[in-house]
Protein backbone atom coordinates (compact mmCIF):
# COMPACT_ATOMS: atom_id res chain seq x y z
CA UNK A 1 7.30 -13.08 5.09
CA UNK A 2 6.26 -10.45 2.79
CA UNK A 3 3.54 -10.68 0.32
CA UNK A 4 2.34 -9.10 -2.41
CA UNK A 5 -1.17 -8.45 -5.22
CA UNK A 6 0.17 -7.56 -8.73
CA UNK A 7 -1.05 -7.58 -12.20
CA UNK A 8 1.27 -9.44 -14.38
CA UNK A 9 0.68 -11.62 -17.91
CA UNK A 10 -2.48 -9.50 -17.83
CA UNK A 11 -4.12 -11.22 -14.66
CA UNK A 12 -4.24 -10.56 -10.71
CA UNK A 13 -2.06 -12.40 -9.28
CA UNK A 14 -0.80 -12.99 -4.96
CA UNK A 15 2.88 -14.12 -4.16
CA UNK A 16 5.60 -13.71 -1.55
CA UNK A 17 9.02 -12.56 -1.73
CA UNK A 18 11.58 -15.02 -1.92
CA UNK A 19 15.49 -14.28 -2.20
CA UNK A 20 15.11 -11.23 -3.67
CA UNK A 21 12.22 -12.11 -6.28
CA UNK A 22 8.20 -12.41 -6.08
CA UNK A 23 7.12 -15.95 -6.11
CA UNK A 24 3.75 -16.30 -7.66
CA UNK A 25 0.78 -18.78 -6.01
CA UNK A 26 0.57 -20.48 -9.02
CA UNK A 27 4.76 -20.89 -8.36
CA UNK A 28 6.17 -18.85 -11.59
CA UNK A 29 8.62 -16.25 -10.27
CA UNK A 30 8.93 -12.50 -10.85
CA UNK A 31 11.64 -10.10 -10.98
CA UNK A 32 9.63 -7.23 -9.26
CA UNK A 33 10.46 -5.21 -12.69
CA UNK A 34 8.46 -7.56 -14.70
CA UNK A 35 5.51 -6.76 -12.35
CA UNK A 36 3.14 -4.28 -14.62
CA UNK A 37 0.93 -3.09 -11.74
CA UNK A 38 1.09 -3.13 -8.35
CA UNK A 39 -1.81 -3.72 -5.99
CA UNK A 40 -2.16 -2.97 -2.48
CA UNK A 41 -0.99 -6.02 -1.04
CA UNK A 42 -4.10 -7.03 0.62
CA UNK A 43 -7.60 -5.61 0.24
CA UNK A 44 -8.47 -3.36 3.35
CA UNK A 45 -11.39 -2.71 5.00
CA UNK A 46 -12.00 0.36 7.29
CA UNK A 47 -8.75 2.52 7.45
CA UNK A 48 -8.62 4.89 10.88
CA UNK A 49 -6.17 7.53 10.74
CA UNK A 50 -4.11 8.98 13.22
CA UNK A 51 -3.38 13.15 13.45
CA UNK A 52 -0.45 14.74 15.82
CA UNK A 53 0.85 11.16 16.68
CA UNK A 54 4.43 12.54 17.00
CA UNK A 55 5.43 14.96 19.25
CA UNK A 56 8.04 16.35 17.01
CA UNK A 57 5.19 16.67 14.34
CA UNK A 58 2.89 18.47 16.06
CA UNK A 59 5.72 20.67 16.96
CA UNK A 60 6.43 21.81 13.46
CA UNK A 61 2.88 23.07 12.89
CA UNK A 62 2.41 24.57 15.68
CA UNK A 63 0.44 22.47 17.24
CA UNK A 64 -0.17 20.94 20.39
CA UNK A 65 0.05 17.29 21.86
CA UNK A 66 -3.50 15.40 21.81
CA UNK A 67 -4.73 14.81 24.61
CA UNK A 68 -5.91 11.59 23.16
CA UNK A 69 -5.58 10.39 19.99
CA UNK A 70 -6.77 12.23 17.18
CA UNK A 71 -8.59 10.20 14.56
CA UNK A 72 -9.86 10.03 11.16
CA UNK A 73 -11.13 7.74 8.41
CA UNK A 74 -9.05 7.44 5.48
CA UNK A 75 -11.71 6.83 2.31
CA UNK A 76 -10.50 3.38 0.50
CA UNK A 77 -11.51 5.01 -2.33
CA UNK A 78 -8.27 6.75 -2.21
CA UNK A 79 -6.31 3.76 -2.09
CA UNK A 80 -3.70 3.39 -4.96
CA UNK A 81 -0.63 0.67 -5.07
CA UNK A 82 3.13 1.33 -5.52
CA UNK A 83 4.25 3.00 -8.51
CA UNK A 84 0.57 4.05 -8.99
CA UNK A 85 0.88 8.01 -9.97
CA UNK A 86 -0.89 10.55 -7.34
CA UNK A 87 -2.89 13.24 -8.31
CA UNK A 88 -2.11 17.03 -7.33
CA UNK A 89 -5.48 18.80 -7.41
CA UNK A 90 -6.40 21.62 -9.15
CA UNK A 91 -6.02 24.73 -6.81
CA UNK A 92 -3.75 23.42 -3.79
CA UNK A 93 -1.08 25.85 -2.49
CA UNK A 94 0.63 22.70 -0.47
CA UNK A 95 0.56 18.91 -0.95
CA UNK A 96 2.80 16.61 0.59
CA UNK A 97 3.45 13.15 1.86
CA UNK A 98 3.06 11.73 5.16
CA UNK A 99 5.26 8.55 5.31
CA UNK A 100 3.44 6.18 8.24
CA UNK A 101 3.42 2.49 9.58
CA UNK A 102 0.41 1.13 8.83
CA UNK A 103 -1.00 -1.97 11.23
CA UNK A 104 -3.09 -4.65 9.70
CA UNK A 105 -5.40 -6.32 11.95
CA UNK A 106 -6.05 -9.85 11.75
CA UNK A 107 -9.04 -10.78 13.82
CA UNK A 108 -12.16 -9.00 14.99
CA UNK A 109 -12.37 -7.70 18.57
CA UNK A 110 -13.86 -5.02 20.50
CA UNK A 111 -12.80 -3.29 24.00
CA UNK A 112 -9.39 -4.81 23.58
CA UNK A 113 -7.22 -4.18 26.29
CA UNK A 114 -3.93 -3.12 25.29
CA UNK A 115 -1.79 -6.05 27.15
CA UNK A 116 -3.39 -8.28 24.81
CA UNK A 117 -3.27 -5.62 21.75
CA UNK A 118 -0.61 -7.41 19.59
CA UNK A 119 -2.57 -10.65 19.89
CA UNK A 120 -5.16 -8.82 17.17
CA UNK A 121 -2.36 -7.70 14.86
CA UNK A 122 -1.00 -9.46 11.87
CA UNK A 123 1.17 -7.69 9.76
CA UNK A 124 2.36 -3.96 8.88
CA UNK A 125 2.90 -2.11 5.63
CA UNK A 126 3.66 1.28 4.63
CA UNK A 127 0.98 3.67 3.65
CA UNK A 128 1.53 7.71 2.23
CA UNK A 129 -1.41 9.87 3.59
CA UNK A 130 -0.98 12.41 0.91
CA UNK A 131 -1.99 15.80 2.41
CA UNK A 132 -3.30 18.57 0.72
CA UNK A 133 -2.62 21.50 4.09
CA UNK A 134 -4.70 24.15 2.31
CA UNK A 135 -7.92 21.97 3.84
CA UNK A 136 -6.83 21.57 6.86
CA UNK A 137 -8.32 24.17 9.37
CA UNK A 138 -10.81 24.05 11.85
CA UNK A 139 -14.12 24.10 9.35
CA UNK A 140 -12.49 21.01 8.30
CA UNK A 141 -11.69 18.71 11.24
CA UNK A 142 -11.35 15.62 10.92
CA UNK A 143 -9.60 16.49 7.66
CA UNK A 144 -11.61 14.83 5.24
CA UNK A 145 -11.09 16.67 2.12
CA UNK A 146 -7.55 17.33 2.85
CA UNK A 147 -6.82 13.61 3.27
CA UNK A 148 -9.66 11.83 0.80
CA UNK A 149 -9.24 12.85 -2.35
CA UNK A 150 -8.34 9.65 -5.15
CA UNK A 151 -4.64 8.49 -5.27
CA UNK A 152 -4.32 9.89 -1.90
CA UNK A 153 -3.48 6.57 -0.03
CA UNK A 154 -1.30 4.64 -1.69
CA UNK A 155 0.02 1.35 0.27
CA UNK A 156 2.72 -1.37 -0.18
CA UNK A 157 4.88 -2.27 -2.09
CA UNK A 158 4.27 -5.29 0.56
CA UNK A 159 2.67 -6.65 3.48
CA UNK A 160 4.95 -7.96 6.37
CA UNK A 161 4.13 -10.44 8.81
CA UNK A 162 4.32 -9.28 12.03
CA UNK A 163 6.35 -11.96 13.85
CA UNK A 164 9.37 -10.82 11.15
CA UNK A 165 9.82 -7.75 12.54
CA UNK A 166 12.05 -8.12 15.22
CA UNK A 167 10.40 -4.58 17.17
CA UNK A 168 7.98 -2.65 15.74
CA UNK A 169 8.12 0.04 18.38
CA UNK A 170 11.63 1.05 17.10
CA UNK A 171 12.02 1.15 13.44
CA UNK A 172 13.15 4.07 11.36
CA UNK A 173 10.88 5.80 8.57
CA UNK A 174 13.04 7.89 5.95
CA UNK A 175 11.17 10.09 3.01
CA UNK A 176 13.09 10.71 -0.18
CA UNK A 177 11.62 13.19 -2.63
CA UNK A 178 13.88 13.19 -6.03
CA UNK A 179 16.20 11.26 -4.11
CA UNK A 180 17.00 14.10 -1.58
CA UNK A 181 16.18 12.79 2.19
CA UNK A 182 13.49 15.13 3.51
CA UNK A 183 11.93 13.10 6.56
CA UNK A 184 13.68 10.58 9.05
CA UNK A 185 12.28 9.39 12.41
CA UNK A 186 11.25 6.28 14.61
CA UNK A 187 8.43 3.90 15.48
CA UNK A 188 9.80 5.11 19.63
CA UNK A 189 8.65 8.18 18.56
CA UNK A 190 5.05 7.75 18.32
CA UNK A 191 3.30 9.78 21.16
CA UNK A 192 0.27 6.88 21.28
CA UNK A 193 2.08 3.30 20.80
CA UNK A 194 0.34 0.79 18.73
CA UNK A 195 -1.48 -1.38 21.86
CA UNK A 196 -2.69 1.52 23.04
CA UNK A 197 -4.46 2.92 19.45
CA UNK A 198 -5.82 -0.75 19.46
CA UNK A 199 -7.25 -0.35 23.29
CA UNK A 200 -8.38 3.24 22.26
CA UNK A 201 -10.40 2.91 18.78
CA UNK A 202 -11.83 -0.65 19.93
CA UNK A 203 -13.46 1.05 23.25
CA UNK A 204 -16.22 2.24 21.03
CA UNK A 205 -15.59 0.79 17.47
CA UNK A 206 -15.70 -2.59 16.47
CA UNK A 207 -12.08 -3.61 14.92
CA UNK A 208 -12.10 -6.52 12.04
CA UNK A 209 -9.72 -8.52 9.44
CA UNK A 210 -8.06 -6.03 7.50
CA UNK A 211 -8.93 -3.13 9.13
CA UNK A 212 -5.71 -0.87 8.95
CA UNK A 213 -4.61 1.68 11.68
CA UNK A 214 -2.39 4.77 9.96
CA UNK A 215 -0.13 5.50 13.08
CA UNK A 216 0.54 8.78 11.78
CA UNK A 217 4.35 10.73 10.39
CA UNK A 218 6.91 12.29 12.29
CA UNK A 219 8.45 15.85 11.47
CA UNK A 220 10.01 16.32 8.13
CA UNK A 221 6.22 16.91 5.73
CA UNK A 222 7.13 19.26 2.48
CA UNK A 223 5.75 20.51 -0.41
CA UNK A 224 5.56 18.19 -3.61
CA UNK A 225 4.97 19.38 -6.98
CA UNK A 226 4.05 17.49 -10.20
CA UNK A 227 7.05 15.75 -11.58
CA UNK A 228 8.59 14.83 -8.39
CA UNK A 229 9.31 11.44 -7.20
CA UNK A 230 8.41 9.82 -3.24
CA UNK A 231 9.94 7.65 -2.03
CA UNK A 232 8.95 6.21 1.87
CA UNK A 233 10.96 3.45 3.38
CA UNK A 234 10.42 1.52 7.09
CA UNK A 235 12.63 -0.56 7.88
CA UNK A 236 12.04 -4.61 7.20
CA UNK A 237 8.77 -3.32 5.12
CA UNK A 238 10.85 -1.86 1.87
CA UNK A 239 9.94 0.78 -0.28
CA UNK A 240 7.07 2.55 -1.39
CA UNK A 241 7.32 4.51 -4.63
CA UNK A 242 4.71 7.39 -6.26
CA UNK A 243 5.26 9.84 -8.88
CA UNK A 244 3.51 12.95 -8.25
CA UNK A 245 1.28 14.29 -11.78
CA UNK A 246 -1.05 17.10 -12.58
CA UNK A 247 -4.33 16.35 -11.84
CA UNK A 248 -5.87 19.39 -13.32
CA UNK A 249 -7.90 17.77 -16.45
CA UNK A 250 -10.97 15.62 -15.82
CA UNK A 251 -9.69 12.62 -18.16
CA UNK A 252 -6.59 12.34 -15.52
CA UNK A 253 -8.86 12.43 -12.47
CA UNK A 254 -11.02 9.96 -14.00
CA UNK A 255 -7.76 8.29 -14.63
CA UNK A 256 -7.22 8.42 -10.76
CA UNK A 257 -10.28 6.90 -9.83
CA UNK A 258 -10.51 3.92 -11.67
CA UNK A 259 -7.08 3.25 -10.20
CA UNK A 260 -8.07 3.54 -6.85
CA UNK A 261 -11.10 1.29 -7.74
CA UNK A 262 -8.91 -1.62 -8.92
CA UNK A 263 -7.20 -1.66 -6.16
CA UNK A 264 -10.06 -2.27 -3.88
């Protein structure tokens, strides 16, 4: 099933998708164009990021495979919802999208062994770690400023059960930017598979409800500018849509930030 957090008739408001529309708690359906704001569809907790999770990625900067996986935290306070705008800073050279399957996880557990890895997961959605590649060198591993700023994590447009998609470790991921198809690749892909991310980040950190795990992108990152349009799609999790404005003046960052608040 997927479900959703929206603002509609000027309240917050949960629901689930049902033949093609948004069914509200309180049972009044949507069209999803009557939705005014979109939410992240649940409210997260810690976000861990993965870096250099596909082969084919790493490839195209340069780079070369982790010898384990390469984390970071991804700040909530960047978190915006679909259709929220994101911010391109003042100063970057190159910004783009990273288009990734993000893992909810449903229970607390530590030193999880990866056999019994799915047992802690309860859903998936898609999540953009927007990317500004100026900031990322070694002064500034784990990438925090390149990754952190607000608007740079938007999530949704839903949250899918797990047990609805039929494999997670083979789904594609496509990027569109002004419709144009700039990345494509596959869940297969991933050079560290979900159990094993689970067995990995619980052997030191405590994992709870809500945490998310960003899996990481596969080749295809390029520039965006302001005034272009993202689009990410995985497949059974739908699309996730972001316009791309200048962020230069301080009443549009402030702008940014209270968005990202709201949907914490």
């Amino acid at each position: 099933m997927k479900h959703a957090r929206f603002i509609v008739e000027g309240r917050e408001q949960s629901g689930t998708v049902v033949d093609g529309k948004i069914q509200a708690s309180s049972g009044k359906i949507y069209d999803e164009s009557e939705i005014d704001v979109w939410l992240v569809p649940f409210k997260p907790n810690k976000m861990v990021g993965l870096a250099l999770n596909y082969a084919d990625h790493a490839d195209e900067l340069g780079l070369e495979k982790p010898k384990e996986p390469v984390l970071f935290i991804k700040p909530n306070s960047s978190i915006v919802g679909h259709k929220s705008p994101v911010y391109y800073p003042d100063g970057a050279t190159y910004m783009h999208y990273e288009n990734e399957l993000a893992v909810v996880i449903g229970k607390e557990g530590r030193t999880i062994k990866k056999d019994d890895a799915m047992n802690y997961v309860k859903g998936y959605t898609i999540a953009n770690d927007v990317t500004v590649r100026d900031f990322v060198n070694n002064m500034y591993r784990p990438p925090v400023r390149a990754k952190g700023h607000d608007t740079f994590g938007p999530m949704g447009p839903y949250f899918v059960d797990k047990e609805d998609i039929p494999d997670v470790n083979n789904i594609e991921l496509r990027s569109y930017v002004n419709g144009e198809l700039r990345q494509q690749g596959n869940t297969k892909d991933l050079i560290y598979g979900i159990e094993e991310l689970i067995e990995f980040i619980s052997s030191f950190m405590t994992l709870g409800e809500n945490d998310v795990i960003w899996t990481g992108t596969p080749k295809g990152i390029s520039h965006v500018y302001p005034g272009d349009h993202v689009r990410l799609e995985i497949d059974y999790l739908g699309a996730l849509e972001n316009d791309i404005l200048d962020g230069r003046t301080d009443q549009v960052a402030a702008g940014g930030a209270e968005n990202a608040r709201a949907n914490n």
